[in-house]
C-alpha atoms as a PDB file:
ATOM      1  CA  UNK A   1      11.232  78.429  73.232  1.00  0.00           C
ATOM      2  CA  UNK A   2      10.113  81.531  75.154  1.00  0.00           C
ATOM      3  CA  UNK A   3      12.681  83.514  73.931  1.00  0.00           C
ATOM      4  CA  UNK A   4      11.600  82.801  69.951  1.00  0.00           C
ATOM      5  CA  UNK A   5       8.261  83.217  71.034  1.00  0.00           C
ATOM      6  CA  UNK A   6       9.240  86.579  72.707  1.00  0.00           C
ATOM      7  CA  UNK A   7      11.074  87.685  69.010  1.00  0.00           C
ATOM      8  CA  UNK A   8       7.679  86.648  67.081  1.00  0.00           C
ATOM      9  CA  UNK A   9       5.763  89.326  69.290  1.00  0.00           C
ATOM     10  CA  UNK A  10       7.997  91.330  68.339  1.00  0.00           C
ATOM     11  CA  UNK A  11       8.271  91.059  64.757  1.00  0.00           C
ATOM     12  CA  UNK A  12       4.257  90.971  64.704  1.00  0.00           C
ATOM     13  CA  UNK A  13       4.139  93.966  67.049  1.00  0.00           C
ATOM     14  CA  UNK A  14       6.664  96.039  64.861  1.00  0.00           C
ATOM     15  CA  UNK A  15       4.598  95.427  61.529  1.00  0.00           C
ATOM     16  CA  UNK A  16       1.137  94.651  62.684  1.00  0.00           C
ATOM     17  CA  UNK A  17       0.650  95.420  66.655  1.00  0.00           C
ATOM     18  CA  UNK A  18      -3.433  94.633  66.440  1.00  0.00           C
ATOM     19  CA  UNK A  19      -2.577  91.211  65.404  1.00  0.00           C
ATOM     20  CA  UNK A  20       0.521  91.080  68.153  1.00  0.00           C
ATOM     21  CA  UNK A  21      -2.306  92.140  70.880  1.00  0.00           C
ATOM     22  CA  UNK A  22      -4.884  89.975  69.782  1.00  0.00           C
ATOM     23  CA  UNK A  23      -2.245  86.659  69.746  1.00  0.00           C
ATOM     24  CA  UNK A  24      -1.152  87.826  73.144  1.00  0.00           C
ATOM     25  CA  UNK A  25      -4.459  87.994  74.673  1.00  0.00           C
ATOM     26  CA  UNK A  26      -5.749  84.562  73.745  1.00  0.00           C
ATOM     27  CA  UNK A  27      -2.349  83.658  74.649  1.00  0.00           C
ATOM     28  CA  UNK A  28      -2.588  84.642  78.265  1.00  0.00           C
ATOM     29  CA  UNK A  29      -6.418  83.417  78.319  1.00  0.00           C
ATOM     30  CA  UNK A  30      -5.262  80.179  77.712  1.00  0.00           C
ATOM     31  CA  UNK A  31      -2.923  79.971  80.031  1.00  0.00           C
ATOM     32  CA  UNK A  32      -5.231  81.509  82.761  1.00  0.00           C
ATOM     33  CA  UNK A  33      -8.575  78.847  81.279  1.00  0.00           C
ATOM     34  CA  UNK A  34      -6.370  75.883  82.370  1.00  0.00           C
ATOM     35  CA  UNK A  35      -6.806  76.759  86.304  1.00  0.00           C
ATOM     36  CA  UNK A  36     -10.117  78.365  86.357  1.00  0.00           C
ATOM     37  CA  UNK A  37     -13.430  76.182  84.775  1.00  0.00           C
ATOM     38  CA  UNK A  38     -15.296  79.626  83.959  1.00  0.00           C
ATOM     39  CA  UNK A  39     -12.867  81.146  82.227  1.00  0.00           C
ATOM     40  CA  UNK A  40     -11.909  78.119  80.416  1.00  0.00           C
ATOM     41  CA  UNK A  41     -15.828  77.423  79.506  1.00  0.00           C
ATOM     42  CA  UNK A  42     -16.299  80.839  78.109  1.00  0.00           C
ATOM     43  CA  UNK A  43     -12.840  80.919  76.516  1.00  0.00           C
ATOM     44  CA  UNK A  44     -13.590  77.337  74.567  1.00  0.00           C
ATOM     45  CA  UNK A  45     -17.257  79.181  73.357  1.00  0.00           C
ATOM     46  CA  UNK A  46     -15.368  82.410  72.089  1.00  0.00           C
ATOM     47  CA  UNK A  47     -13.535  80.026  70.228  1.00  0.00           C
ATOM     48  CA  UNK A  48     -16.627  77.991  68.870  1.00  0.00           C
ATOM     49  CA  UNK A  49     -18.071  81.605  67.824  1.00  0.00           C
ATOM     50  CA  UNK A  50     -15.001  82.922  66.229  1.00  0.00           C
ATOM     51  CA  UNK A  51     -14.997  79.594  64.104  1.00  0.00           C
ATOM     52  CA  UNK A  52     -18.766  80.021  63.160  1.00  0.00           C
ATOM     53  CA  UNK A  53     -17.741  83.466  62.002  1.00  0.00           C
ATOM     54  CA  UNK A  54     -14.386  82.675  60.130  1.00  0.00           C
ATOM     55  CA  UNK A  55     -16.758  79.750  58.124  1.00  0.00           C
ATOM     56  CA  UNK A  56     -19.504  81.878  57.330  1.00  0.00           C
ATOM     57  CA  UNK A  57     -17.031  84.727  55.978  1.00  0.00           C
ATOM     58  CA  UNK A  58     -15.713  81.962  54.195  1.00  0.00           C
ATOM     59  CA  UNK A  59     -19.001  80.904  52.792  1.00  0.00           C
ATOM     60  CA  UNK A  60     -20.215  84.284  52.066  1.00  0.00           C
ATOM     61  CA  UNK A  61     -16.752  85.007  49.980  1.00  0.00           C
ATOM     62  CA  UNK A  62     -17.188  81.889  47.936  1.00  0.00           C
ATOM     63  CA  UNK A  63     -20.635  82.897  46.708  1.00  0.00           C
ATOM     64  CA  UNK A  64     -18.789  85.082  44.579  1.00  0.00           C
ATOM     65  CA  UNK A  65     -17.467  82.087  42.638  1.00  0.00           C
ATOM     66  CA  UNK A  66     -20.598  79.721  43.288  1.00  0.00           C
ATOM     67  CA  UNK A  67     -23.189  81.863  42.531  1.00  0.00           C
ATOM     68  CA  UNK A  68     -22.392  82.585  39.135  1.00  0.00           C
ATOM     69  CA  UNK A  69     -21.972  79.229  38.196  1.00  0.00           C
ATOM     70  CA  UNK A  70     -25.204  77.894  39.444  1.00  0.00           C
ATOM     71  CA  UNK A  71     -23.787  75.831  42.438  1.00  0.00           C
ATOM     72  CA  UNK A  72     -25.129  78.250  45.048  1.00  0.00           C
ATOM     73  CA  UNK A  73     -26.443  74.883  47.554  1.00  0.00           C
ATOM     74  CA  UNK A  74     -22.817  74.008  47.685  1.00  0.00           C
ATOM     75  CA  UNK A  75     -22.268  76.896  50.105  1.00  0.00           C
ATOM     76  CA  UNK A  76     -23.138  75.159  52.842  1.00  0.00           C
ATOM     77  CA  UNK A  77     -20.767  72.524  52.392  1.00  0.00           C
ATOM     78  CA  UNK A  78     -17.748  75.318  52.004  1.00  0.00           C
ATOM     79  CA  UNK A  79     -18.925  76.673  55.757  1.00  0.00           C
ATOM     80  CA  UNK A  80     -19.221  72.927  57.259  1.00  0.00           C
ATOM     81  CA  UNK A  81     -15.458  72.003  55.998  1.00  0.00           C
ATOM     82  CA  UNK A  82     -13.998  75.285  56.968  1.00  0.00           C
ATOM     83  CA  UNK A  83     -15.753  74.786  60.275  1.00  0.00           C
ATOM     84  CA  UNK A  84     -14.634  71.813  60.288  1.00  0.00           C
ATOM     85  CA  UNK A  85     -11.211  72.440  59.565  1.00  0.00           C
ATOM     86  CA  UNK A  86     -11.156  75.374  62.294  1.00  0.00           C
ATOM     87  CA  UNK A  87     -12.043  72.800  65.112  1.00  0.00           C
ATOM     88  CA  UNK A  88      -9.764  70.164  63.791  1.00  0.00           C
ATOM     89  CA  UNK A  89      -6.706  72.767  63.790  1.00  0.00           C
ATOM     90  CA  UNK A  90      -8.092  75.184  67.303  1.00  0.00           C
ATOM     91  CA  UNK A  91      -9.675  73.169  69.219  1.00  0.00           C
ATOM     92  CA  UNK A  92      -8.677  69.658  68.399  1.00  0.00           C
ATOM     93  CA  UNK A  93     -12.206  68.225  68.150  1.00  0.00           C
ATOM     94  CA  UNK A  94     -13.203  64.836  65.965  1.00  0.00           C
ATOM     95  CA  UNK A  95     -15.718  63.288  65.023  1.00  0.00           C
ATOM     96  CA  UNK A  96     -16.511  59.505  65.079  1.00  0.00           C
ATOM     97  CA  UNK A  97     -18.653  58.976  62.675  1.00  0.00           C
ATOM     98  CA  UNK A  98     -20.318  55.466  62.041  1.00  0.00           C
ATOM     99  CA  UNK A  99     -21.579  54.310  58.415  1.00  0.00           C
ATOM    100  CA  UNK A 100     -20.557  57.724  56.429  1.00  0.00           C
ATOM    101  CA  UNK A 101     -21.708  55.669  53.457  1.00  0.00           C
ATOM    102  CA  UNK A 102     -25.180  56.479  54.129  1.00  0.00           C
ATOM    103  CA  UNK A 103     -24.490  59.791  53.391  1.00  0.00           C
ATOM    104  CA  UNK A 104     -24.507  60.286  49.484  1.00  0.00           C
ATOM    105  CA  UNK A 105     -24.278  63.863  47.656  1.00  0.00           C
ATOM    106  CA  UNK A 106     -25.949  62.025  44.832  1.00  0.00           C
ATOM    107  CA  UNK A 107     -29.374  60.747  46.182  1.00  0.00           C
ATOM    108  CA  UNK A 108     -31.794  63.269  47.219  1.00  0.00           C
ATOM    109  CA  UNK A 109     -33.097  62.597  50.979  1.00  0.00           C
ATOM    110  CA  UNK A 110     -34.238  64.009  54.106  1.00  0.00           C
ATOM    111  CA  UNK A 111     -31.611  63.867  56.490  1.00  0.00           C
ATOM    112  CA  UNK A 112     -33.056  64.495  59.992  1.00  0.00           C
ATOM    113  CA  UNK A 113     -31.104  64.788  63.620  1.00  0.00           C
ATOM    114  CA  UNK A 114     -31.942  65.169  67.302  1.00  0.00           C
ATOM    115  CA  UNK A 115     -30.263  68.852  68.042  1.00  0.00           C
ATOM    116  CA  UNK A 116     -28.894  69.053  71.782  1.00  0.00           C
ATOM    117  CA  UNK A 117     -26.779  72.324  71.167  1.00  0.00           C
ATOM    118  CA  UNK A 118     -24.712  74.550  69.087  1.00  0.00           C
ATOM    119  CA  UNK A 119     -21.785  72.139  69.719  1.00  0.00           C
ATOM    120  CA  UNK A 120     -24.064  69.826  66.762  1.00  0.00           C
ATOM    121  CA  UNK A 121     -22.484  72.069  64.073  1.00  0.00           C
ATOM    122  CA  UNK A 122     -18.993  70.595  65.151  1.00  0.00           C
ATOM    123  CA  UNK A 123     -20.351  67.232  64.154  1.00  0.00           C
ATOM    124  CA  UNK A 124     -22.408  68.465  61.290  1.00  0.00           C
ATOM    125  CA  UNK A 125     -19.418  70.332  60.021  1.00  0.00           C
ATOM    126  CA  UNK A 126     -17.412  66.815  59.392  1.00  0.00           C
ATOM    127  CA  UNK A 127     -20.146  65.320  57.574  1.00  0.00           C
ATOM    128  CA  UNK A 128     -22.372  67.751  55.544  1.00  0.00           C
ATOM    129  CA  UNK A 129     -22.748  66.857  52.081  1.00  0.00           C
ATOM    130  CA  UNK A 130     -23.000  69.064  48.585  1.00  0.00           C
ATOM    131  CA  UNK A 131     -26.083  69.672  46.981  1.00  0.00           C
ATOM    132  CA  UNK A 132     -28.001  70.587  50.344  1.00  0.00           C
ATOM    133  CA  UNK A 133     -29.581  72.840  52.416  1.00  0.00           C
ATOM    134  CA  UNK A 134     -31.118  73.882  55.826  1.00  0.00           C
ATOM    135  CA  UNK A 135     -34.340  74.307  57.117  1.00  0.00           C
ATOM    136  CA  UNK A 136     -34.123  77.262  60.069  1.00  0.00           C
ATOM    137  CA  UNK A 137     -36.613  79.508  61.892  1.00  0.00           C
ATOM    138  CA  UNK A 138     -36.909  82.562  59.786  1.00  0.00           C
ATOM    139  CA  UNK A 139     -35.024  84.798  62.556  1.00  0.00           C
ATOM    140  CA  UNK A 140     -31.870  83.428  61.551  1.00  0.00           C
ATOM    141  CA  UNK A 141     -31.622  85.228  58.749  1.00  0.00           C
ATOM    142  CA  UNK A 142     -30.881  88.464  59.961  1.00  0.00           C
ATOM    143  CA  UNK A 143     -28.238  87.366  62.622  1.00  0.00           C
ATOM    144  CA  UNK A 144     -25.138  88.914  61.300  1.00  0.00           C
ATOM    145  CA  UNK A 145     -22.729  86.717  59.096  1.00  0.00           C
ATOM    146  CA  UNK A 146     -24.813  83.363  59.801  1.00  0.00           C
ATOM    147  CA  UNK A 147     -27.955  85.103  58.163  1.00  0.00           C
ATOM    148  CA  UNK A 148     -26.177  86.165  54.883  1.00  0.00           C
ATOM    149  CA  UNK A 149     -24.482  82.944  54.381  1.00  0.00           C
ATOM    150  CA  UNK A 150     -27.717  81.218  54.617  1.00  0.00           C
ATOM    151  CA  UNK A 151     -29.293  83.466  52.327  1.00  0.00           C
ATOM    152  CA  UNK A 152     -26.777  83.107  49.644  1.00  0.00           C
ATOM    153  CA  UNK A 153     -26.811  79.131  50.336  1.00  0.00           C
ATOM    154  CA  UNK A 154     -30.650  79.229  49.513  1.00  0.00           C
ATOM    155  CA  UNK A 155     -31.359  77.682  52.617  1.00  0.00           C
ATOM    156  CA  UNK A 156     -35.058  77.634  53.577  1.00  0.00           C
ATOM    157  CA  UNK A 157     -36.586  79.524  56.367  1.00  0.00           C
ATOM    158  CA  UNK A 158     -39.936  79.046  58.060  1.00  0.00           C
ATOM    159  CA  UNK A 159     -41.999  80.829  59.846  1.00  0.00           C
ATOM    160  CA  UNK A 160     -43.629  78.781  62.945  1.00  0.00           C
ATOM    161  CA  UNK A 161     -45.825  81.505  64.103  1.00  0.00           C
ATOM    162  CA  UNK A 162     -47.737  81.494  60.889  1.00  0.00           C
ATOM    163  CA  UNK A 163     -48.583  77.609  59.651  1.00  0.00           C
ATOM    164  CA  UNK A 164     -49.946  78.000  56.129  1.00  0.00           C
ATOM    165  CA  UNK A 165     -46.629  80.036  55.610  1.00  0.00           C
ATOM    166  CA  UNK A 166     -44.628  77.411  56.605  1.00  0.00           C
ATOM    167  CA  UNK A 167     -46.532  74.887  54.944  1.00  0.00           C
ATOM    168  CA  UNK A 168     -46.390  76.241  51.654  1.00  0.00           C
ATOM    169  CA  UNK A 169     -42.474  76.608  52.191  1.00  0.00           C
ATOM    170  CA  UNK A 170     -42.536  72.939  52.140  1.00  0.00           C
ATOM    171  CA  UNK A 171     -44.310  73.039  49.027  1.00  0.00           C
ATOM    172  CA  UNK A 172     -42.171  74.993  47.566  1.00  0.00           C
ATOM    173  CA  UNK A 173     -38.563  72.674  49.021  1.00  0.00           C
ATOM    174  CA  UNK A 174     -40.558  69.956  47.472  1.00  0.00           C
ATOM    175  CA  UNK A 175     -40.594  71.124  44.080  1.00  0.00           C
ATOM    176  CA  UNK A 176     -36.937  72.059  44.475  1.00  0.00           C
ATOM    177  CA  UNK A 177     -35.819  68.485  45.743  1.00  0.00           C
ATOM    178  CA  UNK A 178     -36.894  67.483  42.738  1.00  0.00           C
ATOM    179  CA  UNK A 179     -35.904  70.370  40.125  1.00  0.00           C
ATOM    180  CA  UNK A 180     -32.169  70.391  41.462  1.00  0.00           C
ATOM    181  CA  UNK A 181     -32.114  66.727  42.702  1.00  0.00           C
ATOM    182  CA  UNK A 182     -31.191  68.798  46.165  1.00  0.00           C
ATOM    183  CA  UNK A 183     -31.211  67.332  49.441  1.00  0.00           C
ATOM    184  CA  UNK A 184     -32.711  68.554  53.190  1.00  0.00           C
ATOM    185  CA  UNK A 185     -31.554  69.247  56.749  1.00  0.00           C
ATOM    186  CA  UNK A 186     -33.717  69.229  59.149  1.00  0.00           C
ATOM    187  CA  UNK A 187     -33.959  68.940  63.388  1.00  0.00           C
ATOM    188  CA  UNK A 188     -37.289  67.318  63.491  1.00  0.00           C
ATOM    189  CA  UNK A 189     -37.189  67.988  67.301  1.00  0.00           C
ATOM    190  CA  UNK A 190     -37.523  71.864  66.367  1.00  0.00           C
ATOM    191  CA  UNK A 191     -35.645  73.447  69.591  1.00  0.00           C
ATOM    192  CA  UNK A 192     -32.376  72.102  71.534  1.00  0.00           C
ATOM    193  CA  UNK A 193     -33.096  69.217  73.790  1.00  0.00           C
ATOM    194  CA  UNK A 194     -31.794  67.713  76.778  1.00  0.00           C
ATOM    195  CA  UNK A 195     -30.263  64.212  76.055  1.00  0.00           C
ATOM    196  CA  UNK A 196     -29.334  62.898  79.276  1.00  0.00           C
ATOM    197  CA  UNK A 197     -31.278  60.259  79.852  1.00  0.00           C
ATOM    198  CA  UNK A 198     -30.836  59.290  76.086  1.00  0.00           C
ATOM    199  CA  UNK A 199     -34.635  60.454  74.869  1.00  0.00           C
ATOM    200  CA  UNK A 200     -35.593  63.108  72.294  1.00  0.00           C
ATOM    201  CA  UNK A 201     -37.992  65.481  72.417  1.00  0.00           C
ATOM    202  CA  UNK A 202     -41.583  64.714  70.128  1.00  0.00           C
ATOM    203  CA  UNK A 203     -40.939  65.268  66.416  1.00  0.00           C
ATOM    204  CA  UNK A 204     -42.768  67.600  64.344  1.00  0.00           C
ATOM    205  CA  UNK A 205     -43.837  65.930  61.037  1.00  0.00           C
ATOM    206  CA  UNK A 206     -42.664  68.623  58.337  1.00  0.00           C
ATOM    207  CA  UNK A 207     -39.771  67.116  57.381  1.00  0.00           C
ATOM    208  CA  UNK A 208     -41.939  63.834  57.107  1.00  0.00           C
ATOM    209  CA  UNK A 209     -44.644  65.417  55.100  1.00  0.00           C
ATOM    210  CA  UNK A 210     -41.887  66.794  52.834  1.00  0.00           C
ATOM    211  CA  UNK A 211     -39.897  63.165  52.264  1.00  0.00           C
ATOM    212  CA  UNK A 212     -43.478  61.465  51.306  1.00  0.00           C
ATOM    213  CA  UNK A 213     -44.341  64.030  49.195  1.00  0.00           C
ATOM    214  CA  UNK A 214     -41.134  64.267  47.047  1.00  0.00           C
ATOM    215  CA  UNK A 215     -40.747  60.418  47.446  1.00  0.00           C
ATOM    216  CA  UNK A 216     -37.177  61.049  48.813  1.00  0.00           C
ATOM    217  CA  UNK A 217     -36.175  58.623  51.561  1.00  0.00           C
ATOM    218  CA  UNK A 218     -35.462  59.907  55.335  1.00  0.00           C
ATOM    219  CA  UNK A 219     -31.665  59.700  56.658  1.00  0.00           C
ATOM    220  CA  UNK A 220     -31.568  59.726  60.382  1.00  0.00           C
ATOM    221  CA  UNK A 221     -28.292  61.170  61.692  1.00  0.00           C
ATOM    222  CA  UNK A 222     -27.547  60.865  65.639  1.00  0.00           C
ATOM    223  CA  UNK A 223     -25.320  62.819  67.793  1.00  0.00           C
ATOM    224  CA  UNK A 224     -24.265  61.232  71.160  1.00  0.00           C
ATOM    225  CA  UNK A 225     -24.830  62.812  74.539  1.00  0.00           C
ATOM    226  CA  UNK A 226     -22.201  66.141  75.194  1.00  0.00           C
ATOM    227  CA  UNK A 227     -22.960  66.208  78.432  1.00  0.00           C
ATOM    228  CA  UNK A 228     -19.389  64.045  79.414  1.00  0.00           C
ATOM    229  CA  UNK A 229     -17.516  67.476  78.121  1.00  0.00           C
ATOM    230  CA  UNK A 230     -19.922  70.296  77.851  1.00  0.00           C
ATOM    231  CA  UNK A 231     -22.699  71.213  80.276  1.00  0.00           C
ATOM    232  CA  UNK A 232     -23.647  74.807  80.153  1.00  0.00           C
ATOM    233  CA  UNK A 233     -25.953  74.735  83.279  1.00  0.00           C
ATOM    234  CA  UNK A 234     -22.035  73.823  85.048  1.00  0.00           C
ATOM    235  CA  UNK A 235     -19.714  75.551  83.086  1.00  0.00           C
ATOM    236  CA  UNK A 236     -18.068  73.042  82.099  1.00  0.00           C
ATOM    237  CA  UNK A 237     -16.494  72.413  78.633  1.00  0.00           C
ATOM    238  CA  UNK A 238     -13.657  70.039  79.392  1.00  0.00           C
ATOM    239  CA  UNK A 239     -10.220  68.778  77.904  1.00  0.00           C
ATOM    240  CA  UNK A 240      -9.187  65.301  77.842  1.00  0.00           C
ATOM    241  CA  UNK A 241      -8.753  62.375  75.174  1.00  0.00           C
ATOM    242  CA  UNK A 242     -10.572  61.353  72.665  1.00  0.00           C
ATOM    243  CA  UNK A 243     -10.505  58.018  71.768  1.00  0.00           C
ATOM    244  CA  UNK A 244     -12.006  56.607  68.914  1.00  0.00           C
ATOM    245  CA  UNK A 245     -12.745  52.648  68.410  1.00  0.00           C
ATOM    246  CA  UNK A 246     -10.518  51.745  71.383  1.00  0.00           C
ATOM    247  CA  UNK A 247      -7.391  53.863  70.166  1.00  0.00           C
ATOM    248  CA  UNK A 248      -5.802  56.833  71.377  1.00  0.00           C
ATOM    249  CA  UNK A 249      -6.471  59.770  68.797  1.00  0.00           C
ATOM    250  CA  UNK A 250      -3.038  61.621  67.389  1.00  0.00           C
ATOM    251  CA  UNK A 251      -0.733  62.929  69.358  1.00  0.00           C
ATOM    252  CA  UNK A 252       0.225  65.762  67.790  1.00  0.00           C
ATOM    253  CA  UNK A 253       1.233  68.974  69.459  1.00  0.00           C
ATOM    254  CA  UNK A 254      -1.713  71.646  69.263  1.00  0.00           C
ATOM    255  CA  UNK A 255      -1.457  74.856  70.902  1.00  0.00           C
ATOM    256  CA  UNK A 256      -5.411  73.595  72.748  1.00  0.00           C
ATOM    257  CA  UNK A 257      -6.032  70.392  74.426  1.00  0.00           C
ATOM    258  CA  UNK A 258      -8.564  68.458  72.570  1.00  0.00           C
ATOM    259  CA  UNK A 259     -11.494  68.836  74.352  1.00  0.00           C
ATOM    260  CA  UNK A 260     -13.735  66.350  73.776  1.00  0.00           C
ATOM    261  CA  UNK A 261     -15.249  63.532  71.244  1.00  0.00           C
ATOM    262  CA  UNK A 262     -18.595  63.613  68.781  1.00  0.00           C
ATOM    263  CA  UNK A 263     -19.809  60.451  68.186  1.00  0.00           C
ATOM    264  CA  UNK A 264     -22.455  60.047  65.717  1.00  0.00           C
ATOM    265  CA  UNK A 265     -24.319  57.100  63.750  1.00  0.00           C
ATOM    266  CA  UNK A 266     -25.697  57.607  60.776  1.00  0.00           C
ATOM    267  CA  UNK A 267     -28.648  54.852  60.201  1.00  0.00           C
ATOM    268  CA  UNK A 268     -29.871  53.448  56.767  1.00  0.00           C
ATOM    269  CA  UNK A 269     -32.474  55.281  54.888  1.00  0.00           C
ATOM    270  CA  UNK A 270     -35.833  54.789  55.618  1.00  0.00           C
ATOM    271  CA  UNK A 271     -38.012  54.312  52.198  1.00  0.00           C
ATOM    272  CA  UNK A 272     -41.236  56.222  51.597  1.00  0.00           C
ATOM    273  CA  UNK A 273     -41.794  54.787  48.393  1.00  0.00           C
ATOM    274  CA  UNK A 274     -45.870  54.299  47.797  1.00  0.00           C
ATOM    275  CA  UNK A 275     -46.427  56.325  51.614  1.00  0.00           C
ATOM    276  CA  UNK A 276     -49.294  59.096  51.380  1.00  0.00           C
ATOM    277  CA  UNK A 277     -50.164  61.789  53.834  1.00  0.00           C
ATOM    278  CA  UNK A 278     -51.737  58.915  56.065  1.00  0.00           C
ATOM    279  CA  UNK A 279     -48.765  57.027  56.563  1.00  0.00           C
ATOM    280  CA  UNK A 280     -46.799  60.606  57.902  1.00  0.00           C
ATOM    281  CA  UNK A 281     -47.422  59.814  61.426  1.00  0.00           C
ATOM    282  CA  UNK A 282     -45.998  55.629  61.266  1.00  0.00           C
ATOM    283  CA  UNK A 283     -43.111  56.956  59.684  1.00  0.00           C
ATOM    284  CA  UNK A 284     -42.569  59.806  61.998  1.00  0.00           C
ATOM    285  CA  UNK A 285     -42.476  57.267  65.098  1.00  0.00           C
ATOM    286  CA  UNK A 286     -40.666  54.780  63.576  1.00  0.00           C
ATOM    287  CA  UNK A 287     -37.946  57.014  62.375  1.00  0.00           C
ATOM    288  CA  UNK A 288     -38.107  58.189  66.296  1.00  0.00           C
ATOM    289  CA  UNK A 289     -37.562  55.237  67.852  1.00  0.00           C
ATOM    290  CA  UNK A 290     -35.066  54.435  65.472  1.00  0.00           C
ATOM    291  CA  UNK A 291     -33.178  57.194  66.234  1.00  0.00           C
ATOM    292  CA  UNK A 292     -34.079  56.663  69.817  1.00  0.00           C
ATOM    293  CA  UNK A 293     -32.547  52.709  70.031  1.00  0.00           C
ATOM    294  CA  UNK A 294     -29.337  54.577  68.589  1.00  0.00           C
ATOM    295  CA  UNK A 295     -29.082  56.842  71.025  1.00  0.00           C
ATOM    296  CA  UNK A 296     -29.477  54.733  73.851  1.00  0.00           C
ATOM    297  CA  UNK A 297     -26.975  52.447  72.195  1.00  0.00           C
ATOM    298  CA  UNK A 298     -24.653  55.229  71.882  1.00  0.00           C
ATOM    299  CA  UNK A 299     -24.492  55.998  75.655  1.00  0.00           C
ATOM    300  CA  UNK A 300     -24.360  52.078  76.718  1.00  0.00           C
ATOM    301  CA  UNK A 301     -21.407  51.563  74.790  1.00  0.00           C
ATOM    302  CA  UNK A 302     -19.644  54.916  75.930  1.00  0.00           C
ATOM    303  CA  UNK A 303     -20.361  54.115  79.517  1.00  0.00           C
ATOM    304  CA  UNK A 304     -19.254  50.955  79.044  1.00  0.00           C
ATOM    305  CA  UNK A 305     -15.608  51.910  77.499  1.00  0.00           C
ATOM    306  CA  UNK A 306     -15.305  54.459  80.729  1.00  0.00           C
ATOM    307  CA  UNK A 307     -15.506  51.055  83.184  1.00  0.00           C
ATOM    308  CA  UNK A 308     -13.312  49.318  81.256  1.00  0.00           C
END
């Protein structure tokens, strides 16, 4: 084996030595990442980011054919599966995903998620449908690669420092929902939160406002806690073995360990049909603590499979 592996290098390194060094260096990173927890933390991330790239290059590239014929919202969904497929094949992540069927290309909705860290585009990237789009703070759009990809994809970006900006942006999705029959992401929470204790940060109530108003109902989507693989106070981004509903996952050969399991429940649509702006704030708590009860559930059950 080390003596093929030895001839590739060589090969590569006779017609494209860049490419040889490159190989080479993650090579020996990986090797070093398995006895040292910093290295292998930071190592794992490089990885993460050189997947977020690789997908938006991807995304930006198929504009080229979407654009043109008026599919331009199905962007996003080229990024997510090429993410996707980039962690399945690198870094040997899955994602458990309960009741996909509530996910449907087909009928517009607010789909809204608690957001704990980057590591919620691994999930996302398993599970994002065609036919919608993102709601982001407007700096995103000039961070290289991610920006233009989300440009193209006509995501929408809001402004939180100025408020009748950003509410007439919601207007504006509004009328869209129901021109293109499009649908919405959103992280009602606003910034990352700390799930450790199973809670969410208070919800802001645009992506309510926006589901009552286009009479679209409100998909709650909920990641489990990543704190049993990834903790970025402790440096930790772990290997081990995912197992999903009580079986071992595949045991094929990867070149990386998988490193960890997404789980994620995906709870039936909550109706706004005949709400008004008074009802906003009801449905805003309810869809909470509905997302809240899953949550909790989420981390009862996984503790429970670790004593068994």
């Amino acid at each position: 084996m080390l003596y093929i592996l030895m001839h590739l290098f060589n090969q590569l390194g006779a017609s494209c030595p860049m490419l040889a060094y490159v190989l080479a260096g993650l090579l020996i990173t990986s090797i070093v990442a398995r006895s040292s927890n910093i290295v292998n933390f930071y190592f794992r991330l490089v990885l993460v980011f050189v997947g977020i790239i690789i997908a938006c290059i991807v995304g930006i590239t198929s504009a080229v054919v979407l654009a043109p014929l008026g599919r331009r919202t199905d962007i996003d969904w080229v990024v997510a599966r090429t993410f996707n497929g980039f962690n399945w094949l690198v870094l040997g992540f899955r994602s458990v995903v309960d009741h996909p069927e509530h996910i449907d290309p087909r009928k517009p909705c607010i789909y809204v998620a608690n957001h704990q860290s980057m590591l919620d585009l691994i999930a996302l990237g398993c599970i994002f449908p065609k036919q919608c789009v993102i709601t982001a703070k407007n700096s995103l759009k000039y961070y290289p690669f991610l920006g233009q990809f989300m440009q193209l994809g006509s995501n929408i970006f809001i402004n939180r420092g100025n408020k009748q900006q950003a509410v007439q942006v919601f207007k504006d999705a509004v009328n869209t929902i129901h021109q293109k029959q499009l649908s919405v992401f959103i992280f009602p929470e606003g910034t990352r939160g700390r799930q450790l204790n199973a809670t969410l940060l208070p919800f802001k109530k645009g992506a309510f406002h926006m589901a009552v108003q286009a009479g679209v109902p409100v998909v709650p989507l909920v990641f489990s806690d990543f704190h049993s693989f990834y903790c970025k106070k402790e440096k930790r981004f772990e290997s081990g073995t995912i197992k999903i509903k009580g079986t071992t996952a595949d045991k094929r050969i990867r070149f990386f360990k998988v490193i960890g399991r997404t789980l994620m429940a995906t709870l039936e649509p909550v109706s706004t049909q005949g709400m008004a702006a008074e009802d906003v704030d009801k449905l805003t708590n309810d869809v909470r603590d509905l997302m809240s009860k899953a949550l909790i559930d989420m981390a009862q059950e996984d503790a429970s499979k670790k004593h068994d």
